[in-house]
Protein backbone atom coordinates (compact mmCIF):
# COMPACT_ATOMS: atom_id res chain seq x y z
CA UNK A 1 83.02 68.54 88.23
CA UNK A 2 85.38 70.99 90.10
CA UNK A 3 85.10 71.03 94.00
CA UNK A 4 82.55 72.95 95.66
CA UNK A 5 83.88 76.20 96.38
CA UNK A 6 85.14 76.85 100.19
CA UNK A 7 82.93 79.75 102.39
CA UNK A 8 85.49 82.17 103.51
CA UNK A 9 86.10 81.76 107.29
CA UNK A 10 83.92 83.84 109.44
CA UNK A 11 85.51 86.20 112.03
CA UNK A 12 83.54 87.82 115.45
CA UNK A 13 83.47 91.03 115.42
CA UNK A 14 83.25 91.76 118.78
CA UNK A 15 86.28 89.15 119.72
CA UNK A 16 88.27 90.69 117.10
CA UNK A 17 87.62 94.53 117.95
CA UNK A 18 88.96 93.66 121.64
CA UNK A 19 92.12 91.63 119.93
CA UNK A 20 93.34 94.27 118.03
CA UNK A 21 92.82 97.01 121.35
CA UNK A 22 94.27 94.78 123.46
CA UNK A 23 97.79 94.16 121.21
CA UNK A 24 97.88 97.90 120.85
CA UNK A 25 97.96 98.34 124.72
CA UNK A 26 100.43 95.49 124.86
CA UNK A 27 103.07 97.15 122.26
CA UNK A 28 101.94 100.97 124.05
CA UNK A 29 103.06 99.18 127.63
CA UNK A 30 106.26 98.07 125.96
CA UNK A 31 107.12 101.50 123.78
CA UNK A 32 106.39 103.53 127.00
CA UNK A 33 109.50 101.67 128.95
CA UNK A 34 111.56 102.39 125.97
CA UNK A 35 114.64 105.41 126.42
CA UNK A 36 116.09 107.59 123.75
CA UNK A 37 119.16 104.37 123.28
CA UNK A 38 115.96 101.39 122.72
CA UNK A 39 114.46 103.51 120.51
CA UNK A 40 117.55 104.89 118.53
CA UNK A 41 117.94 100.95 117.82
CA UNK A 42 118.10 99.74 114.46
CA UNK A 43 114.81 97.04 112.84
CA UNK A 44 114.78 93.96 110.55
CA UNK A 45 112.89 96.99 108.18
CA UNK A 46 115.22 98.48 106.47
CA UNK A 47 116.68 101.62 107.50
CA UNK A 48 113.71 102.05 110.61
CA UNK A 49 114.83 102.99 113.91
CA UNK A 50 112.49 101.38 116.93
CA UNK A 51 111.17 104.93 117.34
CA UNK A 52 109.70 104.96 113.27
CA UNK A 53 108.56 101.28 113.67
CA UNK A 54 106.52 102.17 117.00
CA UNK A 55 105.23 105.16 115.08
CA UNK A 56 104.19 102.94 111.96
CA UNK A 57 102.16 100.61 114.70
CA UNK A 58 100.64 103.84 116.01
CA UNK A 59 99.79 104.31 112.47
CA UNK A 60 98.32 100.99 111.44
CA UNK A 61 95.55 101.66 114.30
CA UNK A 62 95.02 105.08 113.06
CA UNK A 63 93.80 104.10 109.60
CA UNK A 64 90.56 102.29 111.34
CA UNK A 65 90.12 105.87 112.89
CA UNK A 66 90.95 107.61 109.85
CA UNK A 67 88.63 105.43 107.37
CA UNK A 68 85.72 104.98 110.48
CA UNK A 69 85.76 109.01 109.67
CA UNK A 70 85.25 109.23 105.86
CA UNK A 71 81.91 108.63 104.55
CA UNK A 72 80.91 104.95 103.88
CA UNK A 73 81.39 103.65 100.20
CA UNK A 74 77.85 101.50 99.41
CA UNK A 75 79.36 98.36 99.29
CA UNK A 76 82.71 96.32 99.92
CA UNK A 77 85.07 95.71 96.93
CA UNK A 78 87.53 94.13 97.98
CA UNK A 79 87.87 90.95 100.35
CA UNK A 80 90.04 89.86 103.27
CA UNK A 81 91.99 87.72 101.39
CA UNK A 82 92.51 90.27 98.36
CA UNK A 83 94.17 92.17 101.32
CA UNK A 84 97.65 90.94 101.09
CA UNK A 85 98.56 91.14 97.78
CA UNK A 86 97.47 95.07 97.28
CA UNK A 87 100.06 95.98 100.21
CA UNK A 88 102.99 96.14 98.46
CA UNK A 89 101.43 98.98 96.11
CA UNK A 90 101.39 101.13 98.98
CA UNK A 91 104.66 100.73 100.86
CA UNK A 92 106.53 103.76 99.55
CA UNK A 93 104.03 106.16 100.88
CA UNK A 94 103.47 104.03 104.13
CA UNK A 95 107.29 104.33 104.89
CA UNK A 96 107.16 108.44 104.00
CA UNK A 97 103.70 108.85 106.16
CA UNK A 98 106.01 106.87 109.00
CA UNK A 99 108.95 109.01 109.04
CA UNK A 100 106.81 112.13 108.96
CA UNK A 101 105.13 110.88 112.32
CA UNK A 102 108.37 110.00 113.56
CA UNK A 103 109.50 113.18 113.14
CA UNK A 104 106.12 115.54 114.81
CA UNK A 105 105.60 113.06 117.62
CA UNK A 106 108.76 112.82 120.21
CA UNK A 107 106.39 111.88 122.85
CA UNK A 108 105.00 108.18 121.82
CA UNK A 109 103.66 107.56 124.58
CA UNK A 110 100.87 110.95 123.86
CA UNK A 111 100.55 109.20 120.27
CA UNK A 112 99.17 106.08 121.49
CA UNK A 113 97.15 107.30 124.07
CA UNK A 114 95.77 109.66 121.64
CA UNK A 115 95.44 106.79 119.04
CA UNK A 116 94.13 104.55 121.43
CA UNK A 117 91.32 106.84 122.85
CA UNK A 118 90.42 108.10 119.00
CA UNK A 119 89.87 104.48 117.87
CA UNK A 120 87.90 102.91 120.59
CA UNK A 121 85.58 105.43 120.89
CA UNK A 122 84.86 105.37 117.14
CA UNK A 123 84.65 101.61 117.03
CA UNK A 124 82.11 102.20 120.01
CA UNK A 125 79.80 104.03 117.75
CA UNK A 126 79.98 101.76 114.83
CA UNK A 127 78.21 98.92 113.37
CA UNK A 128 79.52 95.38 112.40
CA UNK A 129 78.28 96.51 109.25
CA UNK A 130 80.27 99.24 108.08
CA UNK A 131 81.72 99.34 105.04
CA UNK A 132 84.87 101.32 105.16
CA UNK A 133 87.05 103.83 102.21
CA UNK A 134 90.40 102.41 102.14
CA UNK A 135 92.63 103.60 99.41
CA UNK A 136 93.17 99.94 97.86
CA UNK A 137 89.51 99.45 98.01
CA UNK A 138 86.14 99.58 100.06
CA UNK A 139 86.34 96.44 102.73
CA UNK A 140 84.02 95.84 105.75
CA UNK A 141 85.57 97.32 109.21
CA UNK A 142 85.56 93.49 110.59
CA UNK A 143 87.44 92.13 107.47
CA UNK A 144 89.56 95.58 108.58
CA UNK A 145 90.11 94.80 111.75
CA UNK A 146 91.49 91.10 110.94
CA UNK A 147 94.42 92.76 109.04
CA UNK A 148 94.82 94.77 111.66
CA UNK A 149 95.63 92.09 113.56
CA UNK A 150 98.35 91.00 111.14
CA UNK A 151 99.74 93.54 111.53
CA UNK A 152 100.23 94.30 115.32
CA UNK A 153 101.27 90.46 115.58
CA UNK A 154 103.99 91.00 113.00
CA UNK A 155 105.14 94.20 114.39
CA UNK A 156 105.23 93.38 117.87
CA UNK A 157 107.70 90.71 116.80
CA UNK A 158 109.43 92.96 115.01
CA UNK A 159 110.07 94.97 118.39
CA UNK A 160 110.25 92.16 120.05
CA UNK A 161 113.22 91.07 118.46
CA UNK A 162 114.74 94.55 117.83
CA UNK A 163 115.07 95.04 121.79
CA UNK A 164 117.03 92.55 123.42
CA UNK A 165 114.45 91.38 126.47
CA UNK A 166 111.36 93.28 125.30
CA UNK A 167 108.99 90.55 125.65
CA UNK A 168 105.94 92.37 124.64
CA UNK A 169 103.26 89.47 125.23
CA UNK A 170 100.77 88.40 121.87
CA UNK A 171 96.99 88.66 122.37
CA UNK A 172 96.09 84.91 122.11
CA UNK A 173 92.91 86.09 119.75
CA UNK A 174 94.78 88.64 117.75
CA UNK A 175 97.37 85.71 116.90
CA UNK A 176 94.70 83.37 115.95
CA UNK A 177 93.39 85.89 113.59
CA UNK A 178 96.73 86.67 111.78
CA UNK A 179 97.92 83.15 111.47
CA UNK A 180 94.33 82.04 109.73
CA UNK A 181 94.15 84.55 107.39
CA UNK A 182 97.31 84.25 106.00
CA UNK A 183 96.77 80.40 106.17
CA UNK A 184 93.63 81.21 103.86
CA UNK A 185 95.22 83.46 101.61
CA UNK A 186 98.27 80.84 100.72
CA UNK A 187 95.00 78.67 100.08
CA UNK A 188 93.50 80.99 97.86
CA UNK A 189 96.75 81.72 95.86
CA UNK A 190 97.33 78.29 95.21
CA UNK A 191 94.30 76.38 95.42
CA UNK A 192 94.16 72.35 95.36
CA UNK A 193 93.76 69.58 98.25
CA UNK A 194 97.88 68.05 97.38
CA UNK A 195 99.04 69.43 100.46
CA UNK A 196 97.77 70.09 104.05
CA UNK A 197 99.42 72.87 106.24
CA UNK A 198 99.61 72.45 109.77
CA UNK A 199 99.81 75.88 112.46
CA UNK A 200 98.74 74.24 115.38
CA UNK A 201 96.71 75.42 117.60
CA UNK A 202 95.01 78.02 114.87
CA UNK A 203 95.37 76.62 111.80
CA UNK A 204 94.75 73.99 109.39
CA UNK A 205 94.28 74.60 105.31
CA UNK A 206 94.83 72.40 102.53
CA UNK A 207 96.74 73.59 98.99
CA UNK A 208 98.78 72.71 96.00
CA UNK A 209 97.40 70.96 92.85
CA UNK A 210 97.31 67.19 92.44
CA UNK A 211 96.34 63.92 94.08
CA UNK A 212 93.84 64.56 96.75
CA UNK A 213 93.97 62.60 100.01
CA UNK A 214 90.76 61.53 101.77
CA UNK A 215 91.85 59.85 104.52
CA UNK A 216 94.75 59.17 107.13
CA UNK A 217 97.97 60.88 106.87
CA UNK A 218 98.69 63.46 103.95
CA UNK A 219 101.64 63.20 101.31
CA UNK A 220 102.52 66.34 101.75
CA UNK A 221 102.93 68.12 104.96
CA UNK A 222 104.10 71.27 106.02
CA UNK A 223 103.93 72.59 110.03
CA UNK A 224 105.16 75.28 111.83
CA UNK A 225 104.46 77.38 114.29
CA UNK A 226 102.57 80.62 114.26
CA UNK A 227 105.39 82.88 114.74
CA UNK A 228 107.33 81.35 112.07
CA UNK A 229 104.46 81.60 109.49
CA UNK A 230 103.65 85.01 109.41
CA UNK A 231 107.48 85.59 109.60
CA UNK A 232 107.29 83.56 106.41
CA UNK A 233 104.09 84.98 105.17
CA UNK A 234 105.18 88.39 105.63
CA UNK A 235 108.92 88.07 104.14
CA UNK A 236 110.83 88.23 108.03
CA UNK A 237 112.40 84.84 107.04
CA UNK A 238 112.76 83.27 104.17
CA UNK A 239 111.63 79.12 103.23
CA UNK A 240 115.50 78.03 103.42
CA UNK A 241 116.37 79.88 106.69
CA UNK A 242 113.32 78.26 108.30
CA UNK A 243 113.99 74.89 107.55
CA UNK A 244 117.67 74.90 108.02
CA UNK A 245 116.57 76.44 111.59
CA UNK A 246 114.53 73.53 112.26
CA UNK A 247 111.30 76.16 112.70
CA UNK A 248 109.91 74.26 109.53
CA UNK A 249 108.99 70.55 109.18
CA UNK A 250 108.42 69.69 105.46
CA UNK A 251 107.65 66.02 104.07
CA UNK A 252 106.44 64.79 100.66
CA UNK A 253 107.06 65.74 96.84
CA UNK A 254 104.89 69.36 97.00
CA UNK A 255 106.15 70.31 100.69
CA UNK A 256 108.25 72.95 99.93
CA UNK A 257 106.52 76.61 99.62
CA UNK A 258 109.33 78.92 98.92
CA UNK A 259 107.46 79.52 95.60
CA UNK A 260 104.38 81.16 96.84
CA UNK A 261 105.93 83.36 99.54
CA UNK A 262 105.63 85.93 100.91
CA UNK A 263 102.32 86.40 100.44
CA UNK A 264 102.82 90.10 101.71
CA UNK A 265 104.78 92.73 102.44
């Protein structure tokens, strides 16, 4: 009989609404320090200055504002953890939509107030229920809002480690909710009970064909930090480069996951 299939982890709405407005106001705090020299600074993305990455974050928020605005599809299509692997369909237009902001808003810190003031008074007036338009499919606004939190986490590092001494701070809750979801979705690409990995404190999923343990220590083990994962789950560092840097600890005959990431980009 095959195992009993696992209910998708449940996120609060509420707590995940004030996550992702509260790492936006941490990255706006941090852009609005920033001088022409910070923000003529080159990114781990490509050919993107600090001033088009803090316009792409703008932007990420935007398209809850954007799809809260467009009139709801009658059901969801598409799940949180489908999420990840339709992204890389849509980076060439995400990187021209960037630039194009770049370029019309000088003044950042008027982008992200504007941004900031759009979005929270739209997610005031809507429901935990909504279903939203998104061009890689219909997905509820809470489901939404989790990848939203993906990606503020993994560009605020990106910033973070583009200006020397930044230090912009990571919602505690917004981390949580990044670092699961990409926990689940390595889970759901390679489903089995072979091989547990470890995020402490917000994570703990089990994958991997083959023997399944039911008690005591694992085979196969894989921790890290939550940092280090989504820089792993989102293609910022790569399986070698983590180990070698100690950021990895890997034991057992199906510990090694270089084959199943990234899981986006």
């Amino acid at each position: 009989m095959p195992p009993a299939r696992k209910r998708p982890r449940a996120y609060d709405p509420a707590r995940t609404r004030t996550a992702v407005l509260t790492q936006f106001r941490h990255v706006r705090e941090a852009v609005r320090g920033l001088d022409d020299g910070h923000l003529a600074l080159p990114t781990r993305l490509g050919d993107w200055t600090v001033r088009q990455l803090a316009a792409h974050i703008a932007l990420t928020v935007t398209s809850v504002s954007r799809a809260l605005q467009r009139e709801e599809p009658a059901r969801a299509a598409m799940t949180l953890l489908d999420y990840p692997a339709s992204t890389a369909a849509s980076g060439g237009s995400v990187a021209d939509r960037t630039r194009r902001l770049a370029e019309a808003e000088p003044d950042l810190d008027a982008l992200y107030a504007r941004t900031e003031d759009e979005v929270t008074g739209l997610l005031a007036a809507a429901p935990e229920s909504r279903v939203l338009d998104l061009p890689a499919g219909a997905m509820t606004l809470t489901d939404f809002l989790v990848t939203r939190t993906v990606e503020l986490v993994v560009h605020t590092d990106d910033l973070n480690t583009a200006v020397p001494d930044l230090e912009i701070p990571y919602d505690r809750q917004a981390l949580a909710a990044g670092t699961r979801m990409l926990a689940d979705t390595l889970a759901a690409k390679a489903p089995g009970g072979a091989t547990e990995v470890r995020i402490p404190p917000y994570a703990v999923v089990q994958c991997l064909a083959g023997p399944r343990h039911t008690r005591g220590t694992p085979p196969n083990v894989v921790e890290t930090d939550p940092l280090t994962w989504l820089r792993l789950a989102t293609g910022r560092s790569t399986w070698p480069e983590a180990l070698d840097a100690a950021k990895v600890s890997a034991s057992g005959e199906r510990a090694d996951l270089s084959a199943l990431l990234p899981l986006m980009r």
